[in-house]
PDB file of N, CA and C in Angstrom:
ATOM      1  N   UNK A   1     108.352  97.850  35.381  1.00  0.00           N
ATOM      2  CA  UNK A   1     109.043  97.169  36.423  1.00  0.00           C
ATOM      3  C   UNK A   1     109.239  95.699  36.035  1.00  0.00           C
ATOM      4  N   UNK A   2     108.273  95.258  35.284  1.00  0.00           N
ATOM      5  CA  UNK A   2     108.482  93.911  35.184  1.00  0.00           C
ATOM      6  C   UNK A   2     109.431  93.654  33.992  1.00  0.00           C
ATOM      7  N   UNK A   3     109.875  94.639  33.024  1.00  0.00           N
ATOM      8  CA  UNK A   3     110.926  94.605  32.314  1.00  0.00           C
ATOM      9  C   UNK A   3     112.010  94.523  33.075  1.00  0.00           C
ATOM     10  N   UNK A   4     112.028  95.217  33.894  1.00  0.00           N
ATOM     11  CA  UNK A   4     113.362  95.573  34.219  1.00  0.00           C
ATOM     12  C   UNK A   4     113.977  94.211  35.033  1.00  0.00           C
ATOM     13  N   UNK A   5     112.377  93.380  36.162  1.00  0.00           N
ATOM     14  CA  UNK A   5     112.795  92.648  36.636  1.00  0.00           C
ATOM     15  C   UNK A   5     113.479  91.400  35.754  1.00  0.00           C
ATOM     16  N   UNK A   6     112.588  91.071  34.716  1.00  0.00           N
ATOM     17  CA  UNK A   6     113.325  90.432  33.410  1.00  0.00           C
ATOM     18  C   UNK A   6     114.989  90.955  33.097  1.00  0.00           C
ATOM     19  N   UNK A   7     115.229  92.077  32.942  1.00  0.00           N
ATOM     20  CA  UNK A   7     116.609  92.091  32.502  1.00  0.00           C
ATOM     21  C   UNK A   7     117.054  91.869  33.973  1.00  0.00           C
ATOM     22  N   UNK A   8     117.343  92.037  34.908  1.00  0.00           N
ATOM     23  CA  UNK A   8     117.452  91.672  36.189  1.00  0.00           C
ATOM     24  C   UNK A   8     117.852  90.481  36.807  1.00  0.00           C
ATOM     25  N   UNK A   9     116.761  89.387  35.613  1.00  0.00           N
ATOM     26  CA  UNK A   9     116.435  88.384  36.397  1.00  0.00           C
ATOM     27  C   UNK A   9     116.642  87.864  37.801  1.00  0.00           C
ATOM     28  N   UNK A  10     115.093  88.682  38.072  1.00  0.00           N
ATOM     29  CA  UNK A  10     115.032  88.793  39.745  1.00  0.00           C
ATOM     30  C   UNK A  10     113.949  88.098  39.776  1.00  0.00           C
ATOM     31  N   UNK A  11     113.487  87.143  40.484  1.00  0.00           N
ATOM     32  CA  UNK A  11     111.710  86.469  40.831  1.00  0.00           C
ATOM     33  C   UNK A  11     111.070  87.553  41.057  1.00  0.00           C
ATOM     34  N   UNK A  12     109.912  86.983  40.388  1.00  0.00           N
ATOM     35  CA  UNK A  12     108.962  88.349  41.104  1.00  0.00           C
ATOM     36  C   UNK A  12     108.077  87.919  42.311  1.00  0.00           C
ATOM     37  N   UNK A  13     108.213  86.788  42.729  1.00  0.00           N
ATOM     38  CA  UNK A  13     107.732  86.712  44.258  1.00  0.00           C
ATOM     39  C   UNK A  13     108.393  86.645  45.480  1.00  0.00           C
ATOM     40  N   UNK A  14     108.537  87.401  46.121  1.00  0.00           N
ATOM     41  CA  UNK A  14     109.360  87.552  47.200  1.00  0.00           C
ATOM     42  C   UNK A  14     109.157  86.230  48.079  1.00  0.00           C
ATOM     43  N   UNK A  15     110.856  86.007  48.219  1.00  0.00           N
ATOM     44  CA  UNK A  15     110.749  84.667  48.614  1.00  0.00           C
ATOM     45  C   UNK A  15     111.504  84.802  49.971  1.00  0.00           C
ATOM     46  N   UNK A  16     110.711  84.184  51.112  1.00  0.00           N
ATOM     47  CA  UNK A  16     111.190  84.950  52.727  1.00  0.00           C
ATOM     48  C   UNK A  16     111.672  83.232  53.495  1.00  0.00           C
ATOM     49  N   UNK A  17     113.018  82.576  53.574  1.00  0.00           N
ATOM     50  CA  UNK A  17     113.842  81.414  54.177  1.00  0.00           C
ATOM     51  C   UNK A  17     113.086  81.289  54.998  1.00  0.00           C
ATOM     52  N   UNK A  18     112.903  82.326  56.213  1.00  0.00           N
ATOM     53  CA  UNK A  18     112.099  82.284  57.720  1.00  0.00           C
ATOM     54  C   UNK A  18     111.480  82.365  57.597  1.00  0.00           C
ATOM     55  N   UNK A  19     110.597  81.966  56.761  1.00  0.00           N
ATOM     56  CA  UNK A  19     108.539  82.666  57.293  1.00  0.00           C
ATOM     57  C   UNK A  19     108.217  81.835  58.706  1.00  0.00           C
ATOM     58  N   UNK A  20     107.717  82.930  59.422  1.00  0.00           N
ATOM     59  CA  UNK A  20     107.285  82.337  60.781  1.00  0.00           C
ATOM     60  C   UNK A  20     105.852  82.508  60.852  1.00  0.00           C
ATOM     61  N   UNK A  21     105.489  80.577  60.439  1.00  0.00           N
ATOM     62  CA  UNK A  21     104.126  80.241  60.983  1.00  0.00           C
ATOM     63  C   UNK A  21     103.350  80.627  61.819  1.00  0.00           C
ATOM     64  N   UNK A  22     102.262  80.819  61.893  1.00  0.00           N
ATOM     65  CA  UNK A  22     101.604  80.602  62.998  1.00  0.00           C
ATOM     66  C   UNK A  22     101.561  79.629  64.004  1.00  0.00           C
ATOM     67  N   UNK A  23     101.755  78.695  62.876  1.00  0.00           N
ATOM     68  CA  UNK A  23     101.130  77.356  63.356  1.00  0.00           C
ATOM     69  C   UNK A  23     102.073  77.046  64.297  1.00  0.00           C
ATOM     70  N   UNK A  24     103.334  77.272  63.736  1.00  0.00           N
ATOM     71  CA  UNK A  24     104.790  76.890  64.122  1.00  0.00           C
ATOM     72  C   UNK A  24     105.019  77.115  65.698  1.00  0.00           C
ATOM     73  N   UNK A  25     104.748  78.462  66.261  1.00  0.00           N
ATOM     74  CA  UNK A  25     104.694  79.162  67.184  1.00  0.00           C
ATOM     75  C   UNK A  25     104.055  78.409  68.416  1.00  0.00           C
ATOM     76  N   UNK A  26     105.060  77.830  69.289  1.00  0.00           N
ATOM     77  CA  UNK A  26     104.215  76.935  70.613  1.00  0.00           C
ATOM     78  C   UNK A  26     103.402  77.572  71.395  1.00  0.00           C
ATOM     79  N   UNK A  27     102.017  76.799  71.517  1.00  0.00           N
ATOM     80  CA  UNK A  27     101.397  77.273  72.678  1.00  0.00           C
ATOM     81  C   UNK A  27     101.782  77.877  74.306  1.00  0.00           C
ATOM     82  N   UNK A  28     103.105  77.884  74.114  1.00  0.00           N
ATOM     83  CA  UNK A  28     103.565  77.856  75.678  1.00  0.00           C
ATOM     84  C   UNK A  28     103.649  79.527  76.461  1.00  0.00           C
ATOM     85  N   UNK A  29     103.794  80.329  75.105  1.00  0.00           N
ATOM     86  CA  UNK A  29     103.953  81.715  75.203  1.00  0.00           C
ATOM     87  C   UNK A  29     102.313  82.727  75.803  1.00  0.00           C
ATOM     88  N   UNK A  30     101.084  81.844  75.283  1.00  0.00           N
ATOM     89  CA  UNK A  30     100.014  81.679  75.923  1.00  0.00           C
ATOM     90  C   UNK A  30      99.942  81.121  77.320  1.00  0.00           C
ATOM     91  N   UNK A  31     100.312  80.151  77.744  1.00  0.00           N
ATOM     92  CA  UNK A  31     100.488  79.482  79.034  1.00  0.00           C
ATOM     93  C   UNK A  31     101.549  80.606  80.061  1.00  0.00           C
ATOM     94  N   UNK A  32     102.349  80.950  79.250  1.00  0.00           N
ATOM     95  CA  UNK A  32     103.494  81.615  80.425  1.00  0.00           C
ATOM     96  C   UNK A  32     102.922  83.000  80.513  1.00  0.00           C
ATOM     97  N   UNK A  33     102.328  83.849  79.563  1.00  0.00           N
ATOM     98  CA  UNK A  33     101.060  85.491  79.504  1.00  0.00           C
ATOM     99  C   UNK A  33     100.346  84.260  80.941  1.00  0.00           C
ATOM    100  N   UNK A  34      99.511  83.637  80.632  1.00  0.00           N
ATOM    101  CA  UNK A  34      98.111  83.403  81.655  1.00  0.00           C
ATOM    102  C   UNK A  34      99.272  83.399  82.960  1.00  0.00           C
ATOM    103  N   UNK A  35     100.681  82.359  83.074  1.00  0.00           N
ATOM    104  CA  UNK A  35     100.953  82.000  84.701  1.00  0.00           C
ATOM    105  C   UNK A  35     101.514  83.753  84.461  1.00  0.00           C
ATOM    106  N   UNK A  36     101.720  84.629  84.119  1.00  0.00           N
ATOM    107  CA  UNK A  36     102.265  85.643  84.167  1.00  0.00           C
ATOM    108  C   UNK A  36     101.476  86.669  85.133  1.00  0.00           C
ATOM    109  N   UNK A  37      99.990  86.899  84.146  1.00  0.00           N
ATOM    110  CA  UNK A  37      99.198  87.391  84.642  1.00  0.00           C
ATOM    111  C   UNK A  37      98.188  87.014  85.912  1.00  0.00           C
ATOM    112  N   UNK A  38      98.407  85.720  85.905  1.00  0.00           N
ATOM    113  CA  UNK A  38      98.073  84.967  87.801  1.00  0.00           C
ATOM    114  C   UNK A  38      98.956  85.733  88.696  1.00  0.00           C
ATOM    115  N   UNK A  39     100.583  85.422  88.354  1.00  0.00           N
ATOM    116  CA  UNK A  39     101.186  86.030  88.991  1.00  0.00           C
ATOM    117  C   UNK A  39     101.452  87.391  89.652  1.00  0.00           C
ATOM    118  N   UNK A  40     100.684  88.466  88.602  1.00  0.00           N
ATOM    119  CA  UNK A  40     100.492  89.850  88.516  1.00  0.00           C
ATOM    120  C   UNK A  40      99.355  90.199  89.558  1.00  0.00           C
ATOM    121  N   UNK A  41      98.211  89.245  89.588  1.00  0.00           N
ATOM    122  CA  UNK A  41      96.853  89.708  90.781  1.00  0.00           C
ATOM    123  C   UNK A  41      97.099  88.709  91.874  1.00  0.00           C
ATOM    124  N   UNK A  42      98.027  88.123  92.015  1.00  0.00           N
ATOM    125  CA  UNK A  42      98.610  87.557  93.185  1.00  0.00           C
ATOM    126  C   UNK A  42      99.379  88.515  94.097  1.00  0.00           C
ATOM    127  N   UNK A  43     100.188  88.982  93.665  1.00  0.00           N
ATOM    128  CA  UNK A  43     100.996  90.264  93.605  1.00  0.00           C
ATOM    129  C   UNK A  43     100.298  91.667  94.137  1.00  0.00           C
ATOM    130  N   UNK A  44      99.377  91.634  93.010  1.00  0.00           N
ATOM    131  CA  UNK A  44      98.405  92.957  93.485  1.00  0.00           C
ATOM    132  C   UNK A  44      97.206  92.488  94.666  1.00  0.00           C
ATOM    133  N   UNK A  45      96.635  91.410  95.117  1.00  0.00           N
ATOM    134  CA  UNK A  45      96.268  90.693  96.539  1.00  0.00           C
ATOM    135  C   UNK A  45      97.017  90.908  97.646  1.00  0.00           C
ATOM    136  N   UNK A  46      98.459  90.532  97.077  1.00  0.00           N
ATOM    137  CA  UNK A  46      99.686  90.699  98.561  1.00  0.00           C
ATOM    138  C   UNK A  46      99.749  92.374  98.761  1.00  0.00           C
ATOM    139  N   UNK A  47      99.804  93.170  97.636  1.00  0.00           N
ATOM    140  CA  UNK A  47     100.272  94.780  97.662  1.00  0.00           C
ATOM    141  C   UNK A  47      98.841  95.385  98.852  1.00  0.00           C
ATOM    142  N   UNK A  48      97.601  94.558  98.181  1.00  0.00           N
ATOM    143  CA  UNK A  48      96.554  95.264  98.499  1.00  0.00           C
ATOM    144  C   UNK A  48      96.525  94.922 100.730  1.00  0.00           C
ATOM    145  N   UNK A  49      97.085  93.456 101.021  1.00  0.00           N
ATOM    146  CA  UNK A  49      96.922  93.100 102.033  1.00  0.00           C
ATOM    147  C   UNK A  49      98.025  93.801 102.871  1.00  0.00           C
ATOM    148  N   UNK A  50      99.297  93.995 102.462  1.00  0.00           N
ATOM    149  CA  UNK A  50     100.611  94.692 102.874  1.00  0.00           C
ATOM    150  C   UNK A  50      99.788  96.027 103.038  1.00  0.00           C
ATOM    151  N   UNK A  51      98.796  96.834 102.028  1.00  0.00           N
ATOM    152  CA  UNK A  51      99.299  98.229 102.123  1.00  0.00           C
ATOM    153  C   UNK A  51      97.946  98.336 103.730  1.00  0.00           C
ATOM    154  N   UNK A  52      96.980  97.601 104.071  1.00  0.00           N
ATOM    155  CA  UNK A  52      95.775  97.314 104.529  1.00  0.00           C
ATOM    156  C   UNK A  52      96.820  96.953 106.345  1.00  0.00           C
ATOM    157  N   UNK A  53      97.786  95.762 106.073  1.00  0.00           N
ATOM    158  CA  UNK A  53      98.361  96.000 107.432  1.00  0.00           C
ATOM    159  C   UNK A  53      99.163  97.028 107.541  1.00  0.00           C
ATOM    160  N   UNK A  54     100.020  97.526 106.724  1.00  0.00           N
ATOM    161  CA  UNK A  54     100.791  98.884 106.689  1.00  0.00           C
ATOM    162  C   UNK A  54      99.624  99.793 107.603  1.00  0.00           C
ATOM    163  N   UNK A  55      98.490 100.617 107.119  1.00  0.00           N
ATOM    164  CA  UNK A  55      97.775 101.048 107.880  1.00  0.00           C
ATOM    165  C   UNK A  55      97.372 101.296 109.065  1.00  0.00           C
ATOM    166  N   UNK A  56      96.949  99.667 109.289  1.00  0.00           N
ATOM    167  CA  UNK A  56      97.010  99.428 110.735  1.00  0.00           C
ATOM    168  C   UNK A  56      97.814  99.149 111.681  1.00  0.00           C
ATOM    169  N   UNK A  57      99.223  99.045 111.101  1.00  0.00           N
ATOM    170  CA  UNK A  57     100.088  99.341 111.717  1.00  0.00           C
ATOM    171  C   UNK A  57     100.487 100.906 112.253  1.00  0.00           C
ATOM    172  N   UNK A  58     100.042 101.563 111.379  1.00  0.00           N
ATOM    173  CA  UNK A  58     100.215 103.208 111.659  1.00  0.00           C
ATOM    174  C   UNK A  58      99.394 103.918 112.768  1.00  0.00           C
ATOM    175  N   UNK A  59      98.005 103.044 112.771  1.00  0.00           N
ATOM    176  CA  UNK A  59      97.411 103.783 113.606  1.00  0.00           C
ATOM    177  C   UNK A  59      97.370 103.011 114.880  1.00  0.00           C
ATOM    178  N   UNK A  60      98.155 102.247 114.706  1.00  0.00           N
ATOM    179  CA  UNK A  60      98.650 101.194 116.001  1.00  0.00           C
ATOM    180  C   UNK A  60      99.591 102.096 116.593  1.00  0.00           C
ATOM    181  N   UNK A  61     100.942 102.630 115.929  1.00  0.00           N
ATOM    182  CA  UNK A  61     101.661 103.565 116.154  1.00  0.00           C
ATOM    183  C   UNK A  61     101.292 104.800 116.578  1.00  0.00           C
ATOM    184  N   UNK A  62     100.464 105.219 116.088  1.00  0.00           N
ATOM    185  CA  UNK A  62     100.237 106.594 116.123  1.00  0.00           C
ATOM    186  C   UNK A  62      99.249 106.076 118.194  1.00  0.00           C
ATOM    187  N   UNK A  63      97.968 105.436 117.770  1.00  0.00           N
ATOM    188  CA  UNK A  63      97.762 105.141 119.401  1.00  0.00           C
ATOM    189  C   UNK A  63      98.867 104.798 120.063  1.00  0.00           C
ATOM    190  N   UNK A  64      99.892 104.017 119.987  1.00  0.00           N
ATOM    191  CA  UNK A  64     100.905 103.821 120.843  1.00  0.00           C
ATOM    192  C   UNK A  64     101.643 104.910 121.952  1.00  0.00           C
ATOM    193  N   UNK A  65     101.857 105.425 120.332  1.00  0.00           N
ATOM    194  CA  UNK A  65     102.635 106.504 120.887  1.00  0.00           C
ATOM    195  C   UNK A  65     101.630 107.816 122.027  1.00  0.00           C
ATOM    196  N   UNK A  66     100.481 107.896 122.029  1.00  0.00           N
ATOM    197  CA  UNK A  66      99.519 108.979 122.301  1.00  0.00           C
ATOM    198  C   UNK A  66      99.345 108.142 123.966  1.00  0.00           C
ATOM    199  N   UNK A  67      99.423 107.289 123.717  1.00  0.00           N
ATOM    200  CA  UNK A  67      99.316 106.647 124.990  1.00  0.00           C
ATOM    201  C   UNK A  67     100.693 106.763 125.748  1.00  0.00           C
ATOM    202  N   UNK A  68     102.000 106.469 124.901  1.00  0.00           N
ATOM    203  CA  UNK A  68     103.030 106.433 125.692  1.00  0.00           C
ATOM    204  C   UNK A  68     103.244 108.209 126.337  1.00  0.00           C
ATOM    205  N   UNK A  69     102.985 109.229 125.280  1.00  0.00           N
ATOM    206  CA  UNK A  69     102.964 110.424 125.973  1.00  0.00           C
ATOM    207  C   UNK A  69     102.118 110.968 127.192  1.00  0.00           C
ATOM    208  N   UNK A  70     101.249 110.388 127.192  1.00  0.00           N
ATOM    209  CA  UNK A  70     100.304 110.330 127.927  1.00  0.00           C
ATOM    210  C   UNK A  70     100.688 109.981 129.385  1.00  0.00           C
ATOM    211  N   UNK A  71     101.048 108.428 129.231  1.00  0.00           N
ATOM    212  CA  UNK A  71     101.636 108.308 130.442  1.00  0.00           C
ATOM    213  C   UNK A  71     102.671 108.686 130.927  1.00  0.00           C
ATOM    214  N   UNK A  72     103.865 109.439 130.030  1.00  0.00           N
ATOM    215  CA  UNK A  72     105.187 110.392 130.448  1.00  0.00           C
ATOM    216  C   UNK A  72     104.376 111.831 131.229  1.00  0.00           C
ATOM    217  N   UNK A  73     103.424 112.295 130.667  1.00  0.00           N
ATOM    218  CA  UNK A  73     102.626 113.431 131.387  1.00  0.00           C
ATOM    219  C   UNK A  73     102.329 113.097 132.142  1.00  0.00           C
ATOM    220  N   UNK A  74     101.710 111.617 132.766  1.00  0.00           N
ATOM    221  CA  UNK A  74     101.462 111.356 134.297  1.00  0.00           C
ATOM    222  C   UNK A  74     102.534 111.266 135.172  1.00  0.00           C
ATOM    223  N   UNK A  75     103.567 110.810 134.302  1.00  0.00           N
ATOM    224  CA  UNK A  75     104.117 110.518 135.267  1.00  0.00           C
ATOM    225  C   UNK A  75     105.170 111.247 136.039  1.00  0.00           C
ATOM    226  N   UNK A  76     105.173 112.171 135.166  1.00  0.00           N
ATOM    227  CA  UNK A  76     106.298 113.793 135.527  1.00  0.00           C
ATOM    228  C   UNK A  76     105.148 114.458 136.584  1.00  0.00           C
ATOM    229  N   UNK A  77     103.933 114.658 136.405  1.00  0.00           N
ATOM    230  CA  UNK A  77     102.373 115.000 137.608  1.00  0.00           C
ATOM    231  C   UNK A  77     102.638 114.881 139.005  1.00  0.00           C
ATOM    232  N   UNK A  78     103.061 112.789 138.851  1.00  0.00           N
ATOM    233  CA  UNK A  78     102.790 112.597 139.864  1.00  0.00           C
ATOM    234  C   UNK A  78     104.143 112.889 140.400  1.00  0.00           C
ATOM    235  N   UNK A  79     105.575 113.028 140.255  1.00  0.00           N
ATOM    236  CA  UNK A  79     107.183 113.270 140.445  1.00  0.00           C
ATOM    237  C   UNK A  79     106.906 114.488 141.295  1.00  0.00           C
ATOM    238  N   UNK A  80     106.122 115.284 140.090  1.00  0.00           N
ATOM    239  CA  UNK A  80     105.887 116.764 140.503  1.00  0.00           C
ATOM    240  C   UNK A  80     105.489 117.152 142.379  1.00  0.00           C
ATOM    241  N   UNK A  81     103.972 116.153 142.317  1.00  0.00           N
ATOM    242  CA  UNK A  81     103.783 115.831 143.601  1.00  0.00           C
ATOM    243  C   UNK A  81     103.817 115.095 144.646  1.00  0.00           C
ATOM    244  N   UNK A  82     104.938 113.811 144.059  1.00  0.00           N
ATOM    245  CA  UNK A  82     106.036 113.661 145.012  1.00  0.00           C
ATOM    246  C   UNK A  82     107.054 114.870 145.302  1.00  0.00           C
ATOM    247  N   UNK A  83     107.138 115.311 144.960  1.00  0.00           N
ATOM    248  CA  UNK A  83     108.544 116.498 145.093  1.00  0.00           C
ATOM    249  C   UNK A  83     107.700 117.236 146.048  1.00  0.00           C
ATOM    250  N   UNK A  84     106.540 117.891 146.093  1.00  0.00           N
ATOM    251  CA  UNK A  84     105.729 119.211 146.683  1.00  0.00           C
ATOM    252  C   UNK A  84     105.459 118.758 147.404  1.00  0.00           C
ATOM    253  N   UNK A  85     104.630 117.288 147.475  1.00  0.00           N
ATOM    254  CA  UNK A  85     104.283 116.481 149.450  1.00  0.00           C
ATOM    255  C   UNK A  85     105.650 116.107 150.148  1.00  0.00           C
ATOM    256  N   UNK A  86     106.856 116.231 149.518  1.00  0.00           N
ATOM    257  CA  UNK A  86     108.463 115.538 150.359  1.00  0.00           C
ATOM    258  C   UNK A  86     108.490 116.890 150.329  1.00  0.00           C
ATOM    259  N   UNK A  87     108.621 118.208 150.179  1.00  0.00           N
ATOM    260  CA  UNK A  87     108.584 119.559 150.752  1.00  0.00           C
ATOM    261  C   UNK A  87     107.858 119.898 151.540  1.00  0.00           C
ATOM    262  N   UNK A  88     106.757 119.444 151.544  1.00  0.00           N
ATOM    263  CA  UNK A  88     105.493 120.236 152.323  1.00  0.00           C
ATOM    264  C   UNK A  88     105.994 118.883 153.545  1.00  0.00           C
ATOM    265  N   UNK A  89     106.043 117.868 153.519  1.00  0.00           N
ATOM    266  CA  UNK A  89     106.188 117.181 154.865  1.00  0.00           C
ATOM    267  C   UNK A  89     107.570 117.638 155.594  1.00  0.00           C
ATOM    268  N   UNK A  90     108.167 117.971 155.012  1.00  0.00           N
ATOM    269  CA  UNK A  90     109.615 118.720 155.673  1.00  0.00           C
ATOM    270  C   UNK A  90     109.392 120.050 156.682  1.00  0.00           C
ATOM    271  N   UNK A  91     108.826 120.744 155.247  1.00  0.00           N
ATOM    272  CA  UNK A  91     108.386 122.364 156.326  1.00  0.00           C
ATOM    273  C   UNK A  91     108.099 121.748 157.857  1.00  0.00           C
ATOM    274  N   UNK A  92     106.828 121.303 157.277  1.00  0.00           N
ATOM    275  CA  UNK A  92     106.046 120.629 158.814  1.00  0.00           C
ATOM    276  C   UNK A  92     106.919 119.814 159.435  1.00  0.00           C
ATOM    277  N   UNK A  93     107.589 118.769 159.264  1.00  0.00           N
ATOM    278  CA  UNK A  93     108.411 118.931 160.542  1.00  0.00           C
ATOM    279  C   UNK A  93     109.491 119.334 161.087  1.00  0.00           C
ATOM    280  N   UNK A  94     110.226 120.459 160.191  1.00  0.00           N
ATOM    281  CA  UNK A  94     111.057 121.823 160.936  1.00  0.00           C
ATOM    282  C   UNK A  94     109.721 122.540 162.114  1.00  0.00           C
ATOM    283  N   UNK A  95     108.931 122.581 161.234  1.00  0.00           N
ATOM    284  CA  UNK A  95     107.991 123.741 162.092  1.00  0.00           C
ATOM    285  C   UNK A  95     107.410 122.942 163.533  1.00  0.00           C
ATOM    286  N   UNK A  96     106.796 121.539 163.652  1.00  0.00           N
ATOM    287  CA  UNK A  96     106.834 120.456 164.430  1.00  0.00           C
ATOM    288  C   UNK A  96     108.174 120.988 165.760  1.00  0.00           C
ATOM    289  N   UNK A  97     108.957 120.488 164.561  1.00  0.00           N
ATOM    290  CA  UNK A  97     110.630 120.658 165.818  1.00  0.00           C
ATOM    291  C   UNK A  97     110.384 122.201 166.457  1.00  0.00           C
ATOM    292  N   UNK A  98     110.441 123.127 165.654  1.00  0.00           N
ATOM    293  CA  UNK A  98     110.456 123.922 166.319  1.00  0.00           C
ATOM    294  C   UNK A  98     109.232 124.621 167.754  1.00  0.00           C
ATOM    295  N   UNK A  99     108.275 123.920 167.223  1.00  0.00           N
ATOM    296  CA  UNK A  99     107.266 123.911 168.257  1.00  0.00           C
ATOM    297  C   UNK A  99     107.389 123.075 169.752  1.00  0.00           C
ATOM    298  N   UNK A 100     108.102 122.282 169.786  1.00  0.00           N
ATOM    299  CA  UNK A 100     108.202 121.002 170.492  1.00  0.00           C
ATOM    300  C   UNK A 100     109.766 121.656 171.569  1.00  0.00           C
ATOM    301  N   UNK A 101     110.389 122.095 170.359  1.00  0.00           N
ATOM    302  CA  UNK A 101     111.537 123.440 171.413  1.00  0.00           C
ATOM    303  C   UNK A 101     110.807 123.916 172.021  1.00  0.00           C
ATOM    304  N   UNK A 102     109.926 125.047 171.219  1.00  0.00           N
ATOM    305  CA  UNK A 102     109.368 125.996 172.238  1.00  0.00           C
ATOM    306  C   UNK A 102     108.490 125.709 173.439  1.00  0.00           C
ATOM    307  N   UNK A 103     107.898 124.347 173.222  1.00  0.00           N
ATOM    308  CA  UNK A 103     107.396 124.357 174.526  1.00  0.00           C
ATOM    309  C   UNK A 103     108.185 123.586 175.534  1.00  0.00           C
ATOM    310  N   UNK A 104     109.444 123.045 175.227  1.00  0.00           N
ATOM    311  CA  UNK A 104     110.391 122.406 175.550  1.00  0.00           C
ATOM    312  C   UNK A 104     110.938 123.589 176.765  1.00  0.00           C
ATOM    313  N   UNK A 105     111.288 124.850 175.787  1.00  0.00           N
ATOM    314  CA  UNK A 105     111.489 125.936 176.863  1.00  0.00           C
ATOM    315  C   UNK A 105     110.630 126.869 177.613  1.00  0.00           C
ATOM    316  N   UNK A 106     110.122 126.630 177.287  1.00  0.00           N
ATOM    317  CA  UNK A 106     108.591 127.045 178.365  1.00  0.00           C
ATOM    318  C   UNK A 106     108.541 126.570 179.289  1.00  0.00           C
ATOM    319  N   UNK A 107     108.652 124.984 179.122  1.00  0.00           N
ATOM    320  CA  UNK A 107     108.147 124.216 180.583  1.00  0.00           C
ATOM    321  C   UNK A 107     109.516 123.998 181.493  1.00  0.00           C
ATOM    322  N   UNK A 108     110.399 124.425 180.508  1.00  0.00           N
ATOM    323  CA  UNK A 108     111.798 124.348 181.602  1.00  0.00           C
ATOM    324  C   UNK A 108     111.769 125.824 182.336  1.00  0.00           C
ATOM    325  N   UNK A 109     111.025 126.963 181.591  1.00  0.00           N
ATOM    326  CA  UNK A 109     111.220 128.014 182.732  1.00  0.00           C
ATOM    327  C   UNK A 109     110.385 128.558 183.340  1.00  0.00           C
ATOM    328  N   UNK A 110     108.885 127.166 183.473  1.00  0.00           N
ATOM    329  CA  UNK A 110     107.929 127.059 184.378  1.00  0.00           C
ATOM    330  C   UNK A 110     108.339 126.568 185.856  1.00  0.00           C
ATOM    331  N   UNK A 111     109.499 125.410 185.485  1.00  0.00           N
ATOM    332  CA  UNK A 111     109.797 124.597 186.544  1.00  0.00           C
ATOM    333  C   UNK A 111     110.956 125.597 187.137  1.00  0.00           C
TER     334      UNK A 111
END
């Protein structure tokens, strides 16, 4: 090989325009990883506090709602027995009236 690089005449050390230092390389790419990764458990703090009220929002909902059915079942109960005491006070006073006739005509064909 090294003949050949001779007839060639090629260097035999590879010679690279860009070599990229180490040294060269700014600290800033370190600084922006660290604000990166602040940023990342900041993030995962907010996810963890969001998913914690999410929760309690659900079972806020979920009681809400158990309560709001709750009181739709009372309150169709009590409709119910409004409806059955405004019937039942009716009967009674047809039946009233009609009692109040009958002795209405009684005492007219006493006299």
């Amino acid at each position: 090989m090294t003949k050949r690089v001779r007839r060639v005449k090629l260097p035999l050390g590879l010679v690279f325009p860009n070599i990229i230092n180490e040294e060269s390389i700014p600290d800033k790419e370190p600084e922006e990883v660290k604000r990166l990764k602040k940023e990342v458990e900041e993030l995962k703090d907010e996810n963890v506090k969001l998913s914690n009220d999410l929760q309690g929002l659900r079972l806020n909902y979920a009681s809400m709602r158990k309560d709001y059915e709750e009181m739709i079942r009372k309150q169709k109960e009590e409709r119910d027995y409004t409806l059955r005491f405004k019937q039942d006070l009716a009967a009674a006073s047809t039946k009233l009236s009609m009692r109040v006739q009958e002795r209405d005509a009684a005492l007219s064909v006493v006299r």
